[in-house]
PDB file of N, CA and C in Angstrom:
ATOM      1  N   UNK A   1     112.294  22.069 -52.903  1.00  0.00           N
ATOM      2  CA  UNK A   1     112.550  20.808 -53.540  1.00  0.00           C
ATOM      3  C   UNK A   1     112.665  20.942 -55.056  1.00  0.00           C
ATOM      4  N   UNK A   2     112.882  22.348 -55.588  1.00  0.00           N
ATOM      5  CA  UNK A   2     112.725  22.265 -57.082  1.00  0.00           C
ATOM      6  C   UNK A   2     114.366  22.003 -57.716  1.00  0.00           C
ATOM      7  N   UNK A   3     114.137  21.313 -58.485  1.00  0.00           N
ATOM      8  CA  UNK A   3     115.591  20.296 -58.974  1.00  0.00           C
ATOM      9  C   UNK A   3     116.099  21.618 -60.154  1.00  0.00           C
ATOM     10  N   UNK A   4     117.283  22.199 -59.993  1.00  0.00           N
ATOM     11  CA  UNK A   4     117.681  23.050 -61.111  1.00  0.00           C
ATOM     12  C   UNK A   4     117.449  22.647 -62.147  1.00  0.00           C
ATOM     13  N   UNK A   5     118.593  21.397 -62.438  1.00  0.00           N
ATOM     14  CA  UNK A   5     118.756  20.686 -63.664  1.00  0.00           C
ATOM     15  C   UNK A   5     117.460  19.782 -64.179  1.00  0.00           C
ATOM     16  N   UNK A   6     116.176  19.693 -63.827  1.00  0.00           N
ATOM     17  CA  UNK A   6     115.001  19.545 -64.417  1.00  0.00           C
ATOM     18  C   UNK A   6     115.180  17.720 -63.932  1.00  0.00           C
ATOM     19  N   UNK A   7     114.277  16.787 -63.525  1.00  0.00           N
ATOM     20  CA  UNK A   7     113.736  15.379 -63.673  1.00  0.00           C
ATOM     21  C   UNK A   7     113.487  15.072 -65.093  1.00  0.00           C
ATOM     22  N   UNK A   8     114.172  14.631 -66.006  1.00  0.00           N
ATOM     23  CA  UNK A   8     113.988  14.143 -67.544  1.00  0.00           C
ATOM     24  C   UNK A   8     112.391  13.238 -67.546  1.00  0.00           C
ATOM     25  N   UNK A   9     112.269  12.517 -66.231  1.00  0.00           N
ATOM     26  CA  UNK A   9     111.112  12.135 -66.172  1.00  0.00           C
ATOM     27  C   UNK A   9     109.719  12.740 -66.237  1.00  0.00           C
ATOM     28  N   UNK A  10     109.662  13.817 -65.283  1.00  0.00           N
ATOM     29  CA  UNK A  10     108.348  15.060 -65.119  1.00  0.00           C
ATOM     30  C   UNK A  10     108.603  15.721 -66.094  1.00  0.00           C
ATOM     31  N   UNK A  11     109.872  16.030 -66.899  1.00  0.00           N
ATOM     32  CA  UNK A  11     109.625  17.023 -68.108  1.00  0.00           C
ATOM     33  C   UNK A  11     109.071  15.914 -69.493  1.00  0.00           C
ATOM     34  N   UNK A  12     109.076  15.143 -69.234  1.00  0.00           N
ATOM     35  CA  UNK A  12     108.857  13.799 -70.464  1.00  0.00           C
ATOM     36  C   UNK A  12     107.477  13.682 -70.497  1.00  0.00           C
ATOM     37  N   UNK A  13     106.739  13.350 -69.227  1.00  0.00           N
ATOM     38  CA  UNK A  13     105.370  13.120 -68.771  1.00  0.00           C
ATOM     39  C   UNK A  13     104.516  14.270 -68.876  1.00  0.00           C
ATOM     40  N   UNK A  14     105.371  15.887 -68.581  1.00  0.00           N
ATOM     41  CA  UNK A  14     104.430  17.014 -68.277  1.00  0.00           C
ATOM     42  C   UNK A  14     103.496  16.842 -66.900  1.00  0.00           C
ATOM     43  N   UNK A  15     104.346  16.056 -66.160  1.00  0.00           N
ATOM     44  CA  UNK A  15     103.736  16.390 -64.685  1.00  0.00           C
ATOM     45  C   UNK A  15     103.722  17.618 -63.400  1.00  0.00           C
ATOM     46  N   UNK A  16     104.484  18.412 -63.952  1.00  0.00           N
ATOM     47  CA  UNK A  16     104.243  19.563 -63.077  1.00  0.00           C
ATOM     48  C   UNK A  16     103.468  20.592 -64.377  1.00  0.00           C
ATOM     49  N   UNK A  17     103.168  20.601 -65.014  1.00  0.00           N
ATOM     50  CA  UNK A  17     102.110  21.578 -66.021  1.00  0.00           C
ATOM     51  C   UNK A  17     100.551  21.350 -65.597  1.00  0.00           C
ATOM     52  N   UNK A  18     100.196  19.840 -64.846  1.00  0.00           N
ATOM     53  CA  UNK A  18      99.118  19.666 -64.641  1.00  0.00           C
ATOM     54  C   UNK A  18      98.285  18.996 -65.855  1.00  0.00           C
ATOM     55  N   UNK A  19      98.906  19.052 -66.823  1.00  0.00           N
ATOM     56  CA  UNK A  19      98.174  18.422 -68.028  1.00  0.00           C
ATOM     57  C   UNK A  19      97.134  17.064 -67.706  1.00  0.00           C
ATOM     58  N   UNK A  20      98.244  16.089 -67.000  1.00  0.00           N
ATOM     59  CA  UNK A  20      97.444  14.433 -66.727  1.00  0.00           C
ATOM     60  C   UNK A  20      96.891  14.905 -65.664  1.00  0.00           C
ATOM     61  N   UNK A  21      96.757  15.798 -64.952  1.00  0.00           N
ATOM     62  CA  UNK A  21      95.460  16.202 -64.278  1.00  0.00           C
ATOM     63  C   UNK A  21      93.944  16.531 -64.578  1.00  0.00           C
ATOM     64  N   UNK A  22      94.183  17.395 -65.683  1.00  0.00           N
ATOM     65  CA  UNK A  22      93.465  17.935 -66.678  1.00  0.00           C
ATOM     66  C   UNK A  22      92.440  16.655 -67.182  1.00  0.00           C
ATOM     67  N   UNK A  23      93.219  15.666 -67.799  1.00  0.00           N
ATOM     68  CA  UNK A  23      92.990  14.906 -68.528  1.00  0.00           C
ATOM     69  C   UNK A  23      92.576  13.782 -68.269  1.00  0.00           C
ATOM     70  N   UNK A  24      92.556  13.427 -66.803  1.00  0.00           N
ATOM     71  CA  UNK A  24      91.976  12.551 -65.969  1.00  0.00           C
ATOM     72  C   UNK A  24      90.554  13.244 -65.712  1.00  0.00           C
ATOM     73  N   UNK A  25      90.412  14.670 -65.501  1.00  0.00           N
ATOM     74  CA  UNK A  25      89.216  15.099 -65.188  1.00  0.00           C
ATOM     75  C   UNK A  25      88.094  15.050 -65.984  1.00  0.00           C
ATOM     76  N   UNK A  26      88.720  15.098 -67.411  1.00  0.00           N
ATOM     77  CA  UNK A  26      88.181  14.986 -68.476  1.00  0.00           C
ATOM     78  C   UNK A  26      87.329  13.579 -68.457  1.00  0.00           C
ATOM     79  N   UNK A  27      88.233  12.660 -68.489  1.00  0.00           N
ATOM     80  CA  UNK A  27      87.792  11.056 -68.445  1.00  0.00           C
ATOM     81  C   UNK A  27      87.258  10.587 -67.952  1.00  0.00           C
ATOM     82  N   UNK A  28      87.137  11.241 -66.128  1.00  0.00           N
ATOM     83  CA  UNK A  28      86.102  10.999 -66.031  1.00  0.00           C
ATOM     84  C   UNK A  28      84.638  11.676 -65.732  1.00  0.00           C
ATOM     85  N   UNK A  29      84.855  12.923 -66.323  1.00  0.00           N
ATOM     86  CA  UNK A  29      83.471  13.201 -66.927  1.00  0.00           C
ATOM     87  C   UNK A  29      82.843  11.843 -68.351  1.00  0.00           C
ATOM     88  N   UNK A  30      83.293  11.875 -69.051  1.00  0.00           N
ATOM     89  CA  UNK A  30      82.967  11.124 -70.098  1.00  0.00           C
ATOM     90  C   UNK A  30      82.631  10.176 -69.191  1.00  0.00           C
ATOM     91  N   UNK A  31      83.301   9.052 -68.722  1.00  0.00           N
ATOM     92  CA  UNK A  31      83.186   8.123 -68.020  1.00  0.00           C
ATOM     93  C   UNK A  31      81.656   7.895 -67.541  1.00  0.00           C
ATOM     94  N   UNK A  32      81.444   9.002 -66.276  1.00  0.00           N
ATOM     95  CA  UNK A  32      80.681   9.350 -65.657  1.00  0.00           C
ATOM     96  C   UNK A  32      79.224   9.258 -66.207  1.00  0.00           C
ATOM     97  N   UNK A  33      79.286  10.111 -67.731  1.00  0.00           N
ATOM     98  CA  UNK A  33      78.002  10.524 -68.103  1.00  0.00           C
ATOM     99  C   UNK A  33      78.032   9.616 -69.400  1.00  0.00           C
ATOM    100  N   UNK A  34      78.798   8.398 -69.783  1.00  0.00           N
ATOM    101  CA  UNK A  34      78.939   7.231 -70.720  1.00  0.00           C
ATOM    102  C   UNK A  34      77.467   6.544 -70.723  1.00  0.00           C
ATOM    103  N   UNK A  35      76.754   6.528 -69.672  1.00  0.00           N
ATOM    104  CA  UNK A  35      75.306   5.857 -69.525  1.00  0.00           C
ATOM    105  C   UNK A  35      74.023   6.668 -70.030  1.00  0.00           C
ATOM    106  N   UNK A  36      74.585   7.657 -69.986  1.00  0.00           N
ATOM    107  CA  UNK A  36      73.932   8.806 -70.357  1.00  0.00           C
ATOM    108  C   UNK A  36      73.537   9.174 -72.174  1.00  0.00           C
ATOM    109  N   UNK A  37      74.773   8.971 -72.541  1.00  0.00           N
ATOM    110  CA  UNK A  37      74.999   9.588 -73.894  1.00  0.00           C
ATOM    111  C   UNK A  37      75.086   8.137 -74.701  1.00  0.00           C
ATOM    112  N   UNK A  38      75.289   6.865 -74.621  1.00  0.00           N
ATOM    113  CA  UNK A  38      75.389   5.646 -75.137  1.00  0.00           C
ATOM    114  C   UNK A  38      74.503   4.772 -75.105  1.00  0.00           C
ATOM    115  N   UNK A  39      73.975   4.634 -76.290  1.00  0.00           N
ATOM    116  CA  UNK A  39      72.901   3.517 -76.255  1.00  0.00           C
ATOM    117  C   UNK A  39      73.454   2.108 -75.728  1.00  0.00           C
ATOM    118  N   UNK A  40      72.699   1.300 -75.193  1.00  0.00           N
ATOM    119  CA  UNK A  40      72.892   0.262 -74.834  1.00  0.00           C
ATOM    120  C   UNK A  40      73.670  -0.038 -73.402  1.00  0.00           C
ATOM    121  N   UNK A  41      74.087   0.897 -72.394  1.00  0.00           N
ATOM    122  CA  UNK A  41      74.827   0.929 -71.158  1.00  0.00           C
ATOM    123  C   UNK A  41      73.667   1.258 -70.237  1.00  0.00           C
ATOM    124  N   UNK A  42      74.070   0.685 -69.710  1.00  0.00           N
ATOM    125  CA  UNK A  42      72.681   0.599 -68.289  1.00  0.00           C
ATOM    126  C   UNK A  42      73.066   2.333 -67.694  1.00  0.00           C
ATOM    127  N   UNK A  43      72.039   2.894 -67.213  1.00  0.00           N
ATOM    128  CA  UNK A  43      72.095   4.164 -66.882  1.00  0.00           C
ATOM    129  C   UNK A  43      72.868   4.421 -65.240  1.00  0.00           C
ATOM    130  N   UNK A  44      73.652   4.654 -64.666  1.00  0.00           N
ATOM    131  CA  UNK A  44      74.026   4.269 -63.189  1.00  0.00           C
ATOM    132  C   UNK A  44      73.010   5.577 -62.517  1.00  0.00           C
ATOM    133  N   UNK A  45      73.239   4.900 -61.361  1.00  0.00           N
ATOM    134  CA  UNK A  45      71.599   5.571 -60.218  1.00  0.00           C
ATOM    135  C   UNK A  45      72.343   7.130 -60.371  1.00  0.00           C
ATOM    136  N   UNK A  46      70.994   7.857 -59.924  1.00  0.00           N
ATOM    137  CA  UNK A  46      71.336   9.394 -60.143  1.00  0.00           C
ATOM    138  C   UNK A  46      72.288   9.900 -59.336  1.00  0.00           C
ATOM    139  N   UNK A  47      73.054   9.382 -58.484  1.00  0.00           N
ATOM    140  CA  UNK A  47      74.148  10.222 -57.414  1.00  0.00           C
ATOM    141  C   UNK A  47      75.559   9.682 -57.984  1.00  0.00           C
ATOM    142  N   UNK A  48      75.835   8.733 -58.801  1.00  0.00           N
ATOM    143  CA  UNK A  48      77.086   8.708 -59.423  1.00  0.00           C
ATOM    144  C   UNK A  48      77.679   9.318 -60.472  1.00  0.00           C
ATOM    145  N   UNK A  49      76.503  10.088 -61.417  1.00  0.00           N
ATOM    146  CA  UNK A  49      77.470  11.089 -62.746  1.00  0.00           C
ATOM    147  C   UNK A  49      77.572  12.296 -62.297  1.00  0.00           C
ATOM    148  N   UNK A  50      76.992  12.606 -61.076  1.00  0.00           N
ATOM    149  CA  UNK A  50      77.005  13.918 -60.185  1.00  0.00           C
ATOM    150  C   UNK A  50      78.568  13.776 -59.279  1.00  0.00           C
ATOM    151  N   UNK A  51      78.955  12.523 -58.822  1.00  0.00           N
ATOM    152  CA  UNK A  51      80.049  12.717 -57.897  1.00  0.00           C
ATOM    153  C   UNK A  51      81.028  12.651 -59.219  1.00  0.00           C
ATOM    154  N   UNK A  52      80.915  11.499 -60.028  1.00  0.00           N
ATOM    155  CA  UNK A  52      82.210  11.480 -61.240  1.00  0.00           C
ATOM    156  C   UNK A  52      82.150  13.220 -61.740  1.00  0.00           C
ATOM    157  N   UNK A  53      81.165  14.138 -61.933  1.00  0.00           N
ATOM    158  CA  UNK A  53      81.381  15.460 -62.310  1.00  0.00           C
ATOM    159  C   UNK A  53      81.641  16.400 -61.412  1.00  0.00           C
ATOM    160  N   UNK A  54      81.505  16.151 -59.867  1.00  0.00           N
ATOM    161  CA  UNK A  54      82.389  17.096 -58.835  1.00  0.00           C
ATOM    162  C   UNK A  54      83.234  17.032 -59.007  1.00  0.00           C
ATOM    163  N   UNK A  55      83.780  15.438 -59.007  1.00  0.00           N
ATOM    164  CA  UNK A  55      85.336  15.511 -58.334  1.00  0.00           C
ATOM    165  C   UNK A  55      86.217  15.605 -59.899  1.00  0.00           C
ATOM    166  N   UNK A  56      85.682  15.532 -60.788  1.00  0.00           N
ATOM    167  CA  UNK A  56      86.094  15.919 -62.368  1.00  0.00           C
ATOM    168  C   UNK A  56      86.659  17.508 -62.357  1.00  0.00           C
ATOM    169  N   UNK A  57      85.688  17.887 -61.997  1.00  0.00           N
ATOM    170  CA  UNK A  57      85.898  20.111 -61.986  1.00  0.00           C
ATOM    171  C   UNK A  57      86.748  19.762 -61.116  1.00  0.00           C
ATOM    172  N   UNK A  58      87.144  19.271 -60.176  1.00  0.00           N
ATOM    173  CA  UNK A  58      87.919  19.195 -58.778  1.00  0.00           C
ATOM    174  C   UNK A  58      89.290  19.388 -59.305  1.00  0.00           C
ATOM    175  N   UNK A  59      89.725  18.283 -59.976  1.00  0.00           N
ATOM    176  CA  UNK A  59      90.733  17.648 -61.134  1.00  0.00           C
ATOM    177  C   UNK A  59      91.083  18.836 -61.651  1.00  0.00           C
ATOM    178  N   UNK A  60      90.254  19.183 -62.478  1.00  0.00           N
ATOM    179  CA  UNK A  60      90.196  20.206 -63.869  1.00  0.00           C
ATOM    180  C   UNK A  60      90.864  21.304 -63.150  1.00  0.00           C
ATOM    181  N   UNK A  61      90.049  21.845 -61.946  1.00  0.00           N
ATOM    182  CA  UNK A  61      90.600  23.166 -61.414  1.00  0.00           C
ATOM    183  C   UNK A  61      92.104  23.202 -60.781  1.00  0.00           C
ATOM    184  N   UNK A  62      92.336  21.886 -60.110  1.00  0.00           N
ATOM    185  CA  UNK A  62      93.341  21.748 -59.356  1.00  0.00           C
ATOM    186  C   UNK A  62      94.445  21.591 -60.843  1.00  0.00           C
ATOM    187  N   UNK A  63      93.789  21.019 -61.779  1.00  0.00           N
ATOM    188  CA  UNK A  63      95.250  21.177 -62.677  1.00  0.00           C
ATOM    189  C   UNK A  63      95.354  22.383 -63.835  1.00  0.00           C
ATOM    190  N   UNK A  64      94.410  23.574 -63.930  1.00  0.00           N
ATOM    191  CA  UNK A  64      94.594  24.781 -64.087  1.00  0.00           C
ATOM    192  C   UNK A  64      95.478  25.702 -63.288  1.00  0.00           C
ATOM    193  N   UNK A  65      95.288  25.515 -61.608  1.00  0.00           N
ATOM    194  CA  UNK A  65      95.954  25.910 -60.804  1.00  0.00           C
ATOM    195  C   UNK A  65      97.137  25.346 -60.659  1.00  0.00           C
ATOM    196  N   UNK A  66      97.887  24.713 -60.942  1.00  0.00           N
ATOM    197  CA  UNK A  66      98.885  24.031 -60.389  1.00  0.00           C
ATOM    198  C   UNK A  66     100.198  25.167 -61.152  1.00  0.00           C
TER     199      UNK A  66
END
């Protein structure tokens, strides 16, 4: 399915480099551990900055690999 002449769209976005993969993983680490590091945000129960940071590396790795 790879298009010779390139999608002006995926080369515009950088969607086959994996970058907005990357960068989603990123976000939501921050996200994740925002209760953590910020005064004034209620802390979320201990099994949610653990899943936002699995599936973060998840992200991260899958868009290293790509």
């Amino acid at each position: 399915m790879d298009d010779p002449e390139g999608c002006p769209v995926t080369t515009l976005y950088a969607i086959k480099s994996g970058v907005p993969i990357v960068g989603l993983g990123l976000l939501l680490i921050l996200s994740g551990f925002a209760g953590l590091l910020v005064a004034g945000i209620p802390v979320p129960p201990f099994p949610v900055p653990l899943l936002f940071a699995g599936f973060s590396l998840f992200l991260i790795w899958a868009g290293f690999t790509k």
